[in-house]
C-alpha atoms as a PDB file:
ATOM      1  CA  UNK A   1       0.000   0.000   0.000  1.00  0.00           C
ATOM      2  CA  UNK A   2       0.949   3.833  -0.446  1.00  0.00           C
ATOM      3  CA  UNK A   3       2.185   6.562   1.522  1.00  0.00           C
ATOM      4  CA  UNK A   4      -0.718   9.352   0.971  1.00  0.00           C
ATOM      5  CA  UNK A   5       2.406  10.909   0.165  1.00  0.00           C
ATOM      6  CA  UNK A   6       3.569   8.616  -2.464  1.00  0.00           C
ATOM      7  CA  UNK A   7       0.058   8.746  -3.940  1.00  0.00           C
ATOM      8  CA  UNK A   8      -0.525  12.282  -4.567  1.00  0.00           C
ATOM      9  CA  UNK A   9       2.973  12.083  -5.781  1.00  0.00           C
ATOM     10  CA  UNK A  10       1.413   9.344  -8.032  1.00  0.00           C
ATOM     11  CA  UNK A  11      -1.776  11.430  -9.095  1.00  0.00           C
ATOM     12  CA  UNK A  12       0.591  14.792  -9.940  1.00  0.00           C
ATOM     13  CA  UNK A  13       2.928  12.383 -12.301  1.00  0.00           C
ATOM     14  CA  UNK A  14       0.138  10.631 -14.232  1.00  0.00           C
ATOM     15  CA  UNK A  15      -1.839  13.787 -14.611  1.00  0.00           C
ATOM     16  CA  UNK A  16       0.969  15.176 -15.984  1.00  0.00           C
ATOM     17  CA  UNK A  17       1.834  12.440 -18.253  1.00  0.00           C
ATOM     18  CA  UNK A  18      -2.104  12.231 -19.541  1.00  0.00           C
ATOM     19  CA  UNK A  19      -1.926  16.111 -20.451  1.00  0.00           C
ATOM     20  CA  UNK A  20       0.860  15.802 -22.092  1.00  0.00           C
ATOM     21  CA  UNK A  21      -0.358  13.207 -24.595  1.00  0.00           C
ATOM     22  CA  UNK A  22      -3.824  14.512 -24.714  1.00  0.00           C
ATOM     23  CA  UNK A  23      -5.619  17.770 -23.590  1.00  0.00           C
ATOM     24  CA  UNK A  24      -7.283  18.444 -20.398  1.00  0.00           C
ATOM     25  CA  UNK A  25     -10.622  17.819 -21.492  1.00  0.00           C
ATOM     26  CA  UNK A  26     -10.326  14.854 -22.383  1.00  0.00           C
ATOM     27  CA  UNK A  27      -8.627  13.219 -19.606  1.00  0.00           C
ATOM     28  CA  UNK A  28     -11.244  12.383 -16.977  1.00  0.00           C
ATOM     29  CA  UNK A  29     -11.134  11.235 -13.111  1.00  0.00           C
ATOM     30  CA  UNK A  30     -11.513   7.988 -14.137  1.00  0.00           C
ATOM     31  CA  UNK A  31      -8.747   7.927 -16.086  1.00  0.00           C
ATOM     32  CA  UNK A  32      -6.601   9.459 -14.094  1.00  0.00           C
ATOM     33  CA  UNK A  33      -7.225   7.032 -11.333  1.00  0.00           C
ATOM     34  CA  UNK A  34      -7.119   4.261 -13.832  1.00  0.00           C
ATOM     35  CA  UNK A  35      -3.632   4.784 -14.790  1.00  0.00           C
ATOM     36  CA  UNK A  36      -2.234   5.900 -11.390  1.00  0.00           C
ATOM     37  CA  UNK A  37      -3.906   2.791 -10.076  1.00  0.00           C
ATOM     38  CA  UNK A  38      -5.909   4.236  -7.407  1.00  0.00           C
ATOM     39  CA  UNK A  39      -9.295   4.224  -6.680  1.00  0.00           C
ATOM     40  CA  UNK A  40     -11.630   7.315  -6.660  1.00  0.00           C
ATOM     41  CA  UNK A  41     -11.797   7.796  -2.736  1.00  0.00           C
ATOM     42  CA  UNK A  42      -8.253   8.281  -2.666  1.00  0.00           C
ATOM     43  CA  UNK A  43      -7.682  10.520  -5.679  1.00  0.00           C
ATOM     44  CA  UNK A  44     -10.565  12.714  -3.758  1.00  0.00           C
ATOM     45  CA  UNK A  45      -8.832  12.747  -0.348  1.00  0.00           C
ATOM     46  CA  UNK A  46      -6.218  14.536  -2.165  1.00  0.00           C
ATOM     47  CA  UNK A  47      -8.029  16.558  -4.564  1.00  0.00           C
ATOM     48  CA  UNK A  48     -11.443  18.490  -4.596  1.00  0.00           C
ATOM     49  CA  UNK A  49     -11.459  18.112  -8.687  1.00  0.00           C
ATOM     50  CA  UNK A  50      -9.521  17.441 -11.548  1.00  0.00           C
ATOM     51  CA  UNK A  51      -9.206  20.956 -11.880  1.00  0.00           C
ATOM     52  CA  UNK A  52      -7.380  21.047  -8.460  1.00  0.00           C
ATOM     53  CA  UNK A  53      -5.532  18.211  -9.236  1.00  0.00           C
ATOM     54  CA  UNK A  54      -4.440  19.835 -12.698  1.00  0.00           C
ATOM     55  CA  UNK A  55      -3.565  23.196 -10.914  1.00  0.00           C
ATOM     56  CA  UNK A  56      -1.229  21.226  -8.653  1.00  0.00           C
ATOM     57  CA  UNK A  57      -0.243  19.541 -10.950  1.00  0.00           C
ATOM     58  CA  UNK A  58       1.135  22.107 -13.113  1.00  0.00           C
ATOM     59  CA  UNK A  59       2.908  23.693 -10.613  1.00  0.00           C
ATOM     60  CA  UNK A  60       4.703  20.620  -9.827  1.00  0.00           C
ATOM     61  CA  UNK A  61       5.841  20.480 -13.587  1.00  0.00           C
ATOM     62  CA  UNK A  62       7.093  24.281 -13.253  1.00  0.00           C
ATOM     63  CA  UNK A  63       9.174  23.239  -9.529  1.00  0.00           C
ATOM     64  CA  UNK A  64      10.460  20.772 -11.929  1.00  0.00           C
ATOM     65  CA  UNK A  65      11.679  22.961 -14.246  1.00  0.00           C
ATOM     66  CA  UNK A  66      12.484  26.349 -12.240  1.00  0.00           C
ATOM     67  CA  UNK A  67      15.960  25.576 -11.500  1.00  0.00           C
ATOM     68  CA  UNK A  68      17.455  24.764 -15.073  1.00  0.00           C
ATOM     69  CA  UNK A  69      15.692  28.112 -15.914  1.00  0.00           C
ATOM     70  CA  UNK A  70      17.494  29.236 -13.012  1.00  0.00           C
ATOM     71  CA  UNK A  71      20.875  28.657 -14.459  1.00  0.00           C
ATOM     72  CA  UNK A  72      19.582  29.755 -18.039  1.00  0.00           C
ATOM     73  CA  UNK A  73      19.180  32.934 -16.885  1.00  0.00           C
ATOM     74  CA  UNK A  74      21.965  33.302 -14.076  1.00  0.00           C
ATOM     75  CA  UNK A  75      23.863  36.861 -13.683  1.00  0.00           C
ATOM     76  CA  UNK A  76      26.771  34.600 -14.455  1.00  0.00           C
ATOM     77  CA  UNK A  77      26.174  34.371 -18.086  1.00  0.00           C
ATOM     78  CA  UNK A  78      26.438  37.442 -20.180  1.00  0.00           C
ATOM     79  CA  UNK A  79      22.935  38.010 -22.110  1.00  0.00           C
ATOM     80  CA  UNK A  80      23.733  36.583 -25.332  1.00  0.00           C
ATOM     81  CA  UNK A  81      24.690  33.172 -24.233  1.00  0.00           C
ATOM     82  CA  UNK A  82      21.456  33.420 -22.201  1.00  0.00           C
ATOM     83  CA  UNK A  83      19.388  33.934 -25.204  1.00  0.00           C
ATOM     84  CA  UNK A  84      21.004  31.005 -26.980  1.00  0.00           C
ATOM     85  CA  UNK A  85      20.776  28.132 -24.052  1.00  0.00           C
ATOM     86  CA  UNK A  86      17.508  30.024 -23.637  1.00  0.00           C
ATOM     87  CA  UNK A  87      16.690  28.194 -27.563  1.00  0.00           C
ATOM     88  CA  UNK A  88      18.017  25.307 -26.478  1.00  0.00           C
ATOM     89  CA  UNK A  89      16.235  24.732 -23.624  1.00  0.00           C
ATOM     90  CA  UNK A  90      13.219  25.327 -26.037  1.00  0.00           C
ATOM     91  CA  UNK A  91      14.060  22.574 -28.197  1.00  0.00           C
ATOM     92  CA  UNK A  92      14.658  20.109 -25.564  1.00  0.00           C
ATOM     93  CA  UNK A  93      12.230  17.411 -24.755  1.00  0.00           C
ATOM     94  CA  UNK A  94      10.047  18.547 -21.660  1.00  0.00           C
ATOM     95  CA  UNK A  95       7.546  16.374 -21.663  1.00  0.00           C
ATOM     96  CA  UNK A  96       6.971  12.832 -20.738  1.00  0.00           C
ATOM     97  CA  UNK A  97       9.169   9.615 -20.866  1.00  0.00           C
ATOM     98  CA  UNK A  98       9.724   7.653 -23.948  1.00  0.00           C
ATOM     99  CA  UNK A  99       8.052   4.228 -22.022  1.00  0.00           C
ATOM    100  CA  UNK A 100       5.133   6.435 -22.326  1.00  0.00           C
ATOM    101  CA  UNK A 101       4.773   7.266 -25.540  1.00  0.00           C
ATOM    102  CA  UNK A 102       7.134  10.362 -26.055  1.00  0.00           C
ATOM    103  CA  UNK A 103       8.545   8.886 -28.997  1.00  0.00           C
ATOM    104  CA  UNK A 104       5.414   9.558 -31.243  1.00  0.00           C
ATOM    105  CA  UNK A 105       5.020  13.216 -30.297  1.00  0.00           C
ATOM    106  CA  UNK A 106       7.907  15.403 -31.844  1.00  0.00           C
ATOM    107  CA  UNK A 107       7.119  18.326 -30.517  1.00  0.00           C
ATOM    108  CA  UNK A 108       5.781  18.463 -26.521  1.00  0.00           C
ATOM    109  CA  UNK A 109       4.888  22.617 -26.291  1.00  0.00           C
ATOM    110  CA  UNK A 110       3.076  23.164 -23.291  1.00  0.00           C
ATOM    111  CA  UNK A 111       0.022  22.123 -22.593  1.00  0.00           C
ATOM    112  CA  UNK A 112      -0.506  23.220 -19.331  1.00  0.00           C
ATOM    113  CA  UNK A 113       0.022  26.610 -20.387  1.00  0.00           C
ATOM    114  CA  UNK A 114      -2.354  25.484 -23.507  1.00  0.00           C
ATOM    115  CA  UNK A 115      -5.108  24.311 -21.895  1.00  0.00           C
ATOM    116  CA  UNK A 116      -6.379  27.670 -20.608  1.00  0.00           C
ATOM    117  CA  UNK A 117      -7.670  28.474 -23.737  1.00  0.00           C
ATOM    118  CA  UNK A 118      -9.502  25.230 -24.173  1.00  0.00           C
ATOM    119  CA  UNK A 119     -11.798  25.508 -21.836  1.00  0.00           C
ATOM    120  CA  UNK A 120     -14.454  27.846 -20.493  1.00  0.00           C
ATOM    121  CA  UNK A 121     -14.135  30.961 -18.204  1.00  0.00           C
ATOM    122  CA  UNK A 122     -15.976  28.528 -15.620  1.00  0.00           C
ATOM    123  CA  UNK A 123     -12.713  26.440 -15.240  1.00  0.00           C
ATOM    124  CA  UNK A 124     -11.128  29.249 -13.012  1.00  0.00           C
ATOM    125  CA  UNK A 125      -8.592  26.488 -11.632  1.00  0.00           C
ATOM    126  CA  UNK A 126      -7.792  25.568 -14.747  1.00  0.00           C
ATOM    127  CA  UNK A 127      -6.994  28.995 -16.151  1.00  0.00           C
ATOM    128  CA  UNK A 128      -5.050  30.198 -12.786  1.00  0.00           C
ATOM    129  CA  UNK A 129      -2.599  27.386 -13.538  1.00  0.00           C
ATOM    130  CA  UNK A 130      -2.293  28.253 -16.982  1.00  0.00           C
ATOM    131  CA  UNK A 131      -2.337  32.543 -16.267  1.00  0.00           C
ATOM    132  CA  UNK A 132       0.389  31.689 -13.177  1.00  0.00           C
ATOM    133  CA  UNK A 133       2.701  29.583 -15.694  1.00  0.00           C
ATOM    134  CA  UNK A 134       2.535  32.297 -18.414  1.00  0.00           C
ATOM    135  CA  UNK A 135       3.444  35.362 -15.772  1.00  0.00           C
ATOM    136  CA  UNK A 136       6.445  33.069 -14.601  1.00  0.00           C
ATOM    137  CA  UNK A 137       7.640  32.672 -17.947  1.00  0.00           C
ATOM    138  CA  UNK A 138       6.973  36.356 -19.407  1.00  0.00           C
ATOM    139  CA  UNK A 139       9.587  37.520 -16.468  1.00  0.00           C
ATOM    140  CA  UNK A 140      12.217  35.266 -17.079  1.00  0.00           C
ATOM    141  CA  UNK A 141      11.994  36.662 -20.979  1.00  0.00           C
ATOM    142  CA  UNK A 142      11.573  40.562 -19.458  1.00  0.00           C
ATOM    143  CA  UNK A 143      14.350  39.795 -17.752  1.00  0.00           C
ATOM    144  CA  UNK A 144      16.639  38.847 -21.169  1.00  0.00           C
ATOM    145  CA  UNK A 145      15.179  41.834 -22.653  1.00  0.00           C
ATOM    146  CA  UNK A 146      16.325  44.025 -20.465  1.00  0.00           C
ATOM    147  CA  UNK A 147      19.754  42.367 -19.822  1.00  0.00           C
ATOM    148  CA  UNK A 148      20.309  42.325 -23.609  1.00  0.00           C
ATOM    149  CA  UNK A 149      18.881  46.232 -23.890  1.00  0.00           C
ATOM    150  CA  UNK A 150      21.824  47.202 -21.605  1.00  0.00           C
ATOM    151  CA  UNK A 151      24.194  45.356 -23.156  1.00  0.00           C
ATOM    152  CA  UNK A 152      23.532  47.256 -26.306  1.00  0.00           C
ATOM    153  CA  UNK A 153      22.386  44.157 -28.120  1.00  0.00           C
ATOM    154  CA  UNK A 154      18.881  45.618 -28.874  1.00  0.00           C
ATOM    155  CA  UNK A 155      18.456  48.124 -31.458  1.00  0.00           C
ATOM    156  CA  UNK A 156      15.621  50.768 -30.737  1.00  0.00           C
ATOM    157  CA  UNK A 157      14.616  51.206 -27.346  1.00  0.00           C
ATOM    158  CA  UNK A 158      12.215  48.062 -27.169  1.00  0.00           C
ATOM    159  CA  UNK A 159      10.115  48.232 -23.362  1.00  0.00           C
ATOM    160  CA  UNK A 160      11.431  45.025 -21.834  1.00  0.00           C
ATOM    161  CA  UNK A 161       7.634  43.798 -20.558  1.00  0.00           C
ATOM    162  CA  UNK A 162       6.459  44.288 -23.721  1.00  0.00           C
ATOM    163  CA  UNK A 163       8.986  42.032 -25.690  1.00  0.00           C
ATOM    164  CA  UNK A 164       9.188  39.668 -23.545  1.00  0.00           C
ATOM    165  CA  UNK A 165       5.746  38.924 -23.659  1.00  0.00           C
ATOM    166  CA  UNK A 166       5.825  39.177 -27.146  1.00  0.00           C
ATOM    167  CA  UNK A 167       8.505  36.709 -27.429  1.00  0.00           C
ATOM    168  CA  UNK A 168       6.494  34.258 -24.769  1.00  0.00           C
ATOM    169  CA  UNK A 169       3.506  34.131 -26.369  1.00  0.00           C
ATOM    170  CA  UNK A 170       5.236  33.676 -30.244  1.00  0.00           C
ATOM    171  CA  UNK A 171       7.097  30.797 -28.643  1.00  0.00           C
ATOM    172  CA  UNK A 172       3.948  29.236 -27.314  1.00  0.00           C
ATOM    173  CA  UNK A 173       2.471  29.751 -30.488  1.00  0.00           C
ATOM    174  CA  UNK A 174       5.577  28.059 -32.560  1.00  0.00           C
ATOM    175  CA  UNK A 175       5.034  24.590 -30.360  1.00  0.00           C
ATOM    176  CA  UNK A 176       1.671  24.880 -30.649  1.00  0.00           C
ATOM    177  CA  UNK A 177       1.686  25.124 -34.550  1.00  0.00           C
ATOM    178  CA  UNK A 178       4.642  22.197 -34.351  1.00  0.00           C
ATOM    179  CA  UNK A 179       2.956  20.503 -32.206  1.00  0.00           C
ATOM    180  CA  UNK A 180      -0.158  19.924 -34.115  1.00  0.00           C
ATOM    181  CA  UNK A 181       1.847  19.377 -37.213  1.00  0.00           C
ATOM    182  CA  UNK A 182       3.839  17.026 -35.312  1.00  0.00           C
ATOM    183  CA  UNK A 183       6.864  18.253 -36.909  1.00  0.00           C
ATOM    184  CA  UNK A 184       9.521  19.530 -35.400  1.00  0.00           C
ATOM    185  CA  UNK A 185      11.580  20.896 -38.085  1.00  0.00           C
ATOM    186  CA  UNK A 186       9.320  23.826 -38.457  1.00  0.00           C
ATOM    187  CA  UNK A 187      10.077  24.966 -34.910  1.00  0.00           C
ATOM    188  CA  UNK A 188      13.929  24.109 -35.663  1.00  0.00           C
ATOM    189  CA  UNK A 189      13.424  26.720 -38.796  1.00  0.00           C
ATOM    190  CA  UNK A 190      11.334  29.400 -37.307  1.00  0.00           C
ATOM    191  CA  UNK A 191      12.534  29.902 -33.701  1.00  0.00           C
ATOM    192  CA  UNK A 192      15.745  31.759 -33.358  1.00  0.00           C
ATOM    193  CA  UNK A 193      14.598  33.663 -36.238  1.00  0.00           C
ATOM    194  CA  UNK A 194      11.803  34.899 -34.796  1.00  0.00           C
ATOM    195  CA  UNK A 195      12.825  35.591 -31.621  1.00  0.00           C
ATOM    196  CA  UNK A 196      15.672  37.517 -32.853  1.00  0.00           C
ATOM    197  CA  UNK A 197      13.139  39.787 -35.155  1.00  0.00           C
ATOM    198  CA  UNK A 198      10.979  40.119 -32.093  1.00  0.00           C
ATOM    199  CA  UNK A 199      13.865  41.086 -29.959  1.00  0.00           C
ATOM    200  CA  UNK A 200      15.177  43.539 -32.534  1.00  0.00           C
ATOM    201  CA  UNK A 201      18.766  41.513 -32.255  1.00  0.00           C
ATOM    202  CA  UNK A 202      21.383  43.500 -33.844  1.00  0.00           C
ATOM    203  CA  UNK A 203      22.552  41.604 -36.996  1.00  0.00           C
ATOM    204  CA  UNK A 204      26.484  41.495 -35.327  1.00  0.00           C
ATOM    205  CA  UNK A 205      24.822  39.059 -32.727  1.00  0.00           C
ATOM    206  CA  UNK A 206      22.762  37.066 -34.706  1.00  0.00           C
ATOM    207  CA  UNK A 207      23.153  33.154 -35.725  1.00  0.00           C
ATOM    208  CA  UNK A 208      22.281  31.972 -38.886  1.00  0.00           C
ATOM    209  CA  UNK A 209      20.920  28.318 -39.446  1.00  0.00           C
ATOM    210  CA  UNK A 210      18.577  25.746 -37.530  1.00  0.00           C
ATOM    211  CA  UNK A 211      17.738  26.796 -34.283  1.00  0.00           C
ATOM    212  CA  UNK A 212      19.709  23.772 -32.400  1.00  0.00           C
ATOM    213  CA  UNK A 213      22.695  24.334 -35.018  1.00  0.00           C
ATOM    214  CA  UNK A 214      25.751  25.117 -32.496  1.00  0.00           C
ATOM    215  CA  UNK A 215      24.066  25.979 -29.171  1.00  0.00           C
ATOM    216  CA  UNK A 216      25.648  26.144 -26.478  1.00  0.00           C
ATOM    217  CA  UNK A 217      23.078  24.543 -24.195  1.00  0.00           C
ATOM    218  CA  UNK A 218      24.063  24.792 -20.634  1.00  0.00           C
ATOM    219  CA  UNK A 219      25.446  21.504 -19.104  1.00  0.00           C
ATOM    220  CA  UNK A 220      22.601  19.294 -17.187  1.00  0.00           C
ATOM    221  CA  UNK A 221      19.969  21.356 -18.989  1.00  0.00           C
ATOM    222  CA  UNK A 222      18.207  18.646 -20.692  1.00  0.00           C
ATOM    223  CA  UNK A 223      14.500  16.500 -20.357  1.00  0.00           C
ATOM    224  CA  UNK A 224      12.787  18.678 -17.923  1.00  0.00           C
ATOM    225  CA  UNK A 225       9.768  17.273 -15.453  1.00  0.00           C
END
């Protein structure tokens, strides 16, 4: 038998895996429960809904996560190499294990961050986890913009909120598109591209080539959650 522990542990990991490899509307309690192998009375003594089970569980995916973003976007590293471990850690694979099925999707994206916009404004849970996730992200990428900005990297004066939303939401576009295509060669073509355009990169720092052509992707950043 369990831990209570070890099960909600249990219900976080296979909700994640389910979203990953579907959508949250169509995973359901049962099969949640079904695939963590346990029964309904103890998914409920842990969670009110599978709304509150997906909220918790996407924050678990982003505690997962937080510290290689951490070291993408250390002081340490001068802005630039930032940026370009910041494309690498795009292109890795975040999602779920290969025993599970990763090897058929070619692009992962986000779906947690996705799934607010699949449902209704009812699903307030649902979109908190998905709002929360995006305001994270758009601060790590505000952050770039203005490290970048005062390294003279930038031309114009860009505001660094602004871009860096910009650049969040074209990236979670990108995987999105790539993801439905199930082809990742279009995000390999399009994404340092279009970042740098959105970023209004001066063409002295600029890469040419696929997006995972030569970058220098910070040791240990790799497979995420």
């Amino acid at each position: 038998m369990r831990a209570p522990f070890e099960t909600r542990e249990k219900l976080l990991e296979t909700a994640i895996d389910l979203v990953w490899h579907s959508n949250y509307c169509s995973v359901g309690v049962a099969g949640i429960c079904e695939r963590a192998g346990v029964t309904k009375g103890a998914f409920y003594h842990h969670f009110e809904s599978k709304a509150d089970l997906f909220y918790a569980a996407a924050q678990h995916h982003w505690a997962a996560i937080k510290p290689e973003l951490d070291a993408i976007f250390s002081p340490a590293s001068p802005p630039l190499e930032q940026l370009e471990n910041l494309i690498g850690f795009i292109l890795a694979d975040h999602g779920p294990s290969e025993s599970a099925g990763a090897a058929e999707l070619e692009v992962a994206g986000c779906p947690f961050f996705a799934a607010g916009g699949q449902v209704g404004l009812d699903e307030t849970r649902v979109r908190e986890a998905s709002i929360e996730m995006g305001e994270k992200s758009i601060i790590y990428a505000s952050a770039l913009v203005r490290g970048l900005k005062a390294e003279g990297c930038l031309a114009g004066d860009p505001d660094p909120e602004q871009t860096g939303r910009m650049v969040f939401t074209f990236v979670q576009g990108l995987l999105m598109y790539g993801r439905t295509l199930n082809n990742r060669a279009v995000v390999e073509a399009d994404l340092r591209d279009g970042i740098y355009r959105l970023l209004r990169l001066k063409s002295e720092y600029r890469r040419t080539g696929p997006a995972d052509q030569d970058t220098p992707i910070l040791e240990g950043v790799a497979a995420g959650a």
